[in-house]
Structures are given as structure tokens and as C-alpha cells.
C-alpha atoms as a PDB file:
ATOM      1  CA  UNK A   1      29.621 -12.667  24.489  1.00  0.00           C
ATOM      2  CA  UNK A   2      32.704 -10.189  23.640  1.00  0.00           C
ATOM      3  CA  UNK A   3      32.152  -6.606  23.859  1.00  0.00           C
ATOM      4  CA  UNK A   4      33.244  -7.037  19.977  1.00  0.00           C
ATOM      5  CA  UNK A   5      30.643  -9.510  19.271  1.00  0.00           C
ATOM      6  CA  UNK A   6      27.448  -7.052  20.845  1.00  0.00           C
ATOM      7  CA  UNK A   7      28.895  -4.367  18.922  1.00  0.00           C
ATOM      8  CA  UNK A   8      28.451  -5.964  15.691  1.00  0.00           C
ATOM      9  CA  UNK A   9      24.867  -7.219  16.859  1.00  0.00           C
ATOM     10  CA  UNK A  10      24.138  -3.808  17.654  1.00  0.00           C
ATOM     11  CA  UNK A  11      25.604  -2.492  14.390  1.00  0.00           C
ATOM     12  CA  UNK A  12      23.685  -5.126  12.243  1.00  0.00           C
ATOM     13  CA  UNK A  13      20.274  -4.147  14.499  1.00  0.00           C
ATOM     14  CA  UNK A  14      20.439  -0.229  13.814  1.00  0.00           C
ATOM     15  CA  UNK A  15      21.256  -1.158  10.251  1.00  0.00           C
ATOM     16  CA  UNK A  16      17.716  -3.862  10.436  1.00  0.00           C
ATOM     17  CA  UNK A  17      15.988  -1.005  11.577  1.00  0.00           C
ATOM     18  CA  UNK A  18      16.743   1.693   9.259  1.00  0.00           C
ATOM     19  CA  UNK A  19      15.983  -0.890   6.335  1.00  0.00           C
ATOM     20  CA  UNK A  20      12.218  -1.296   8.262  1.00  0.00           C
ATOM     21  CA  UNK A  21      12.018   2.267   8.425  1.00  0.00           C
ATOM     22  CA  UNK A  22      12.517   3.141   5.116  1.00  0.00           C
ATOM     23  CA  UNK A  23      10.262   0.009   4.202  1.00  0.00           C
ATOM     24  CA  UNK A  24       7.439   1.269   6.123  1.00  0.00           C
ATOM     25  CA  UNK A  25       7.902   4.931   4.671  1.00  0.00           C
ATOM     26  CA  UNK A  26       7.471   3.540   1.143  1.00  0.00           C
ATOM     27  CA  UNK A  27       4.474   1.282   2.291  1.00  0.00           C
ATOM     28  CA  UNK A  28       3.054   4.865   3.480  1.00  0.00           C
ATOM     29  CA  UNK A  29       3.605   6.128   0.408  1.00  0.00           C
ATOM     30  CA  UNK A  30       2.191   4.009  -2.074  1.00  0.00           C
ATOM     31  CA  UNK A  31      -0.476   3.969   0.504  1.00  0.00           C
ATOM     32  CA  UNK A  32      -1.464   7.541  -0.506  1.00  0.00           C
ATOM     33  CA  UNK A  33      -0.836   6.817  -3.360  1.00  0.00           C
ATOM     34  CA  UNK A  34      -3.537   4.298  -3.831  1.00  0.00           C
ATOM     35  CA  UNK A  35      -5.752   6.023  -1.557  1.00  0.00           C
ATOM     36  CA  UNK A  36      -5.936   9.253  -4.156  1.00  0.00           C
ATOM     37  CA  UNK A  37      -6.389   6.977  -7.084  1.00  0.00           C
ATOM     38  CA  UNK A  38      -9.173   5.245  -5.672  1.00  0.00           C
ATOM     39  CA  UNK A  39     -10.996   8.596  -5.010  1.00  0.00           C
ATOM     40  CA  UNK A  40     -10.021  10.002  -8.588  1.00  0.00           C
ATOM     41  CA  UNK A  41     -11.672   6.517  -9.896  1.00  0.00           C
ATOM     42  CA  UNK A  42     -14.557   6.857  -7.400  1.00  0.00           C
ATOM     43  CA  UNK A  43     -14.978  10.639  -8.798  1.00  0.00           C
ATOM     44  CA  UNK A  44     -15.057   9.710 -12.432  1.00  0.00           C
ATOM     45  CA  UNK A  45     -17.697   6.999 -12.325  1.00  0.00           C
ATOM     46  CA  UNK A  46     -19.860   9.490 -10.491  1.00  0.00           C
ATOM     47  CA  UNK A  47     -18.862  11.826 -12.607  1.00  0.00           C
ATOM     48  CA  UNK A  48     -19.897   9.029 -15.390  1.00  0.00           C
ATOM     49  CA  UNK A  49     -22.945   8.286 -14.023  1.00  0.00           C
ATOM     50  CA  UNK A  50     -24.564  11.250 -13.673  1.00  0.00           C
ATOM     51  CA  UNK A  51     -23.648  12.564 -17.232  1.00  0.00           C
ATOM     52  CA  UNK A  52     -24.485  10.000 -19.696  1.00  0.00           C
ATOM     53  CA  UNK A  53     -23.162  10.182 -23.491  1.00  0.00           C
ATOM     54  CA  UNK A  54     -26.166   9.450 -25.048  1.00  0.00           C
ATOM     55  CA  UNK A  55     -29.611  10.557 -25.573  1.00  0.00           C
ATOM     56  CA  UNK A  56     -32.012   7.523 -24.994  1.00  0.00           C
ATOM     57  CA  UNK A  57     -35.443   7.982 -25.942  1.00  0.00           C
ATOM     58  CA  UNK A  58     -38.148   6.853 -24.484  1.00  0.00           C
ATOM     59  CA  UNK A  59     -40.095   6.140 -28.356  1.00  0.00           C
ATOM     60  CA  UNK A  60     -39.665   6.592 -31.583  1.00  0.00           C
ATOM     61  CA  UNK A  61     -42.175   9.628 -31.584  1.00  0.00           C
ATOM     62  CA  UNK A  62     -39.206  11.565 -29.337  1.00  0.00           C
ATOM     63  CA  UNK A  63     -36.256  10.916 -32.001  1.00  0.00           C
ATOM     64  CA  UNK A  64     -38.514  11.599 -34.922  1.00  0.00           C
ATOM     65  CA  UNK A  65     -40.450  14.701 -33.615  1.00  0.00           C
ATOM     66  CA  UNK A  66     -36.748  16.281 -32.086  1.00  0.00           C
ATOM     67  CA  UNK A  67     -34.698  15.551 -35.108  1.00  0.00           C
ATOM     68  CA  UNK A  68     -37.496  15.815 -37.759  1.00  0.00           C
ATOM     69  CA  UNK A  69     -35.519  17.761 -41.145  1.00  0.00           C
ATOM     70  CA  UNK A  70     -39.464  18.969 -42.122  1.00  0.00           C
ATOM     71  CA  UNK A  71     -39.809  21.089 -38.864  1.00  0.00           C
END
């Protein structure tokens, strides 16, 4: 090998690993990334869970004695 030919080996390695560098930085990122939006998703159905958007009742006697217009 020519001192020519490692210098363009070496200049096409450096340029390899600043491409894996800035690979791994955006695989970092979108790491995060998913990482918050998993624990937003996890908060909401928690959040879901223990706040439900109906009323269930347990009989009829609940609805009609709680809603009754001849109270």
C-alpha cells in the first residue's frame, strides 16, 4: 500500500464514522422520544381508568331515585 492509498482509507474511515455517529445520535433521539410518549400514553390510561365517563348504576332504583323529576 501507497502512502496515497492509506490516506484515502483513512479519509473514507473518519468520514464512516461520522455517518455512525450521527446515526447513533438520531437513534438516541427518537429513543427519548418514544420513551416520553410511552409514559404520556401510560399516564392517560391511568388517568382513564381511574376517572370513568359514566355513571353506572348498580339498579334501576339508583337512576330512578337520583334523577327522579317528582323529588
Amino acid at each position: 500500500m501507497s502512502c496515497l492509498h492509506c490516506k484515502v482509507i483513512q479519509k473514507r474511515l473518519d468520514q464512516q464514522e461520522h455517518a455512525i455517529s450521527q446515526l447513533l445520535t438520531i437513534l438516541a433521539t427518537t429513543n427519548r422520544k418514544l420513551v416520553d410518549l410511552e409514559n404520556t400514553h401510560i399516564k392517560n390510561e391511568i388517568l382513564h381508568q381511574h376517572s370513568p365517563r359514566f355513571f353506572v348504576a348498580s339498579s334501576s332504583s339508583d337512576v330512578s331515585s337520583k334523577y327522579s323529576p317528582y323529588k
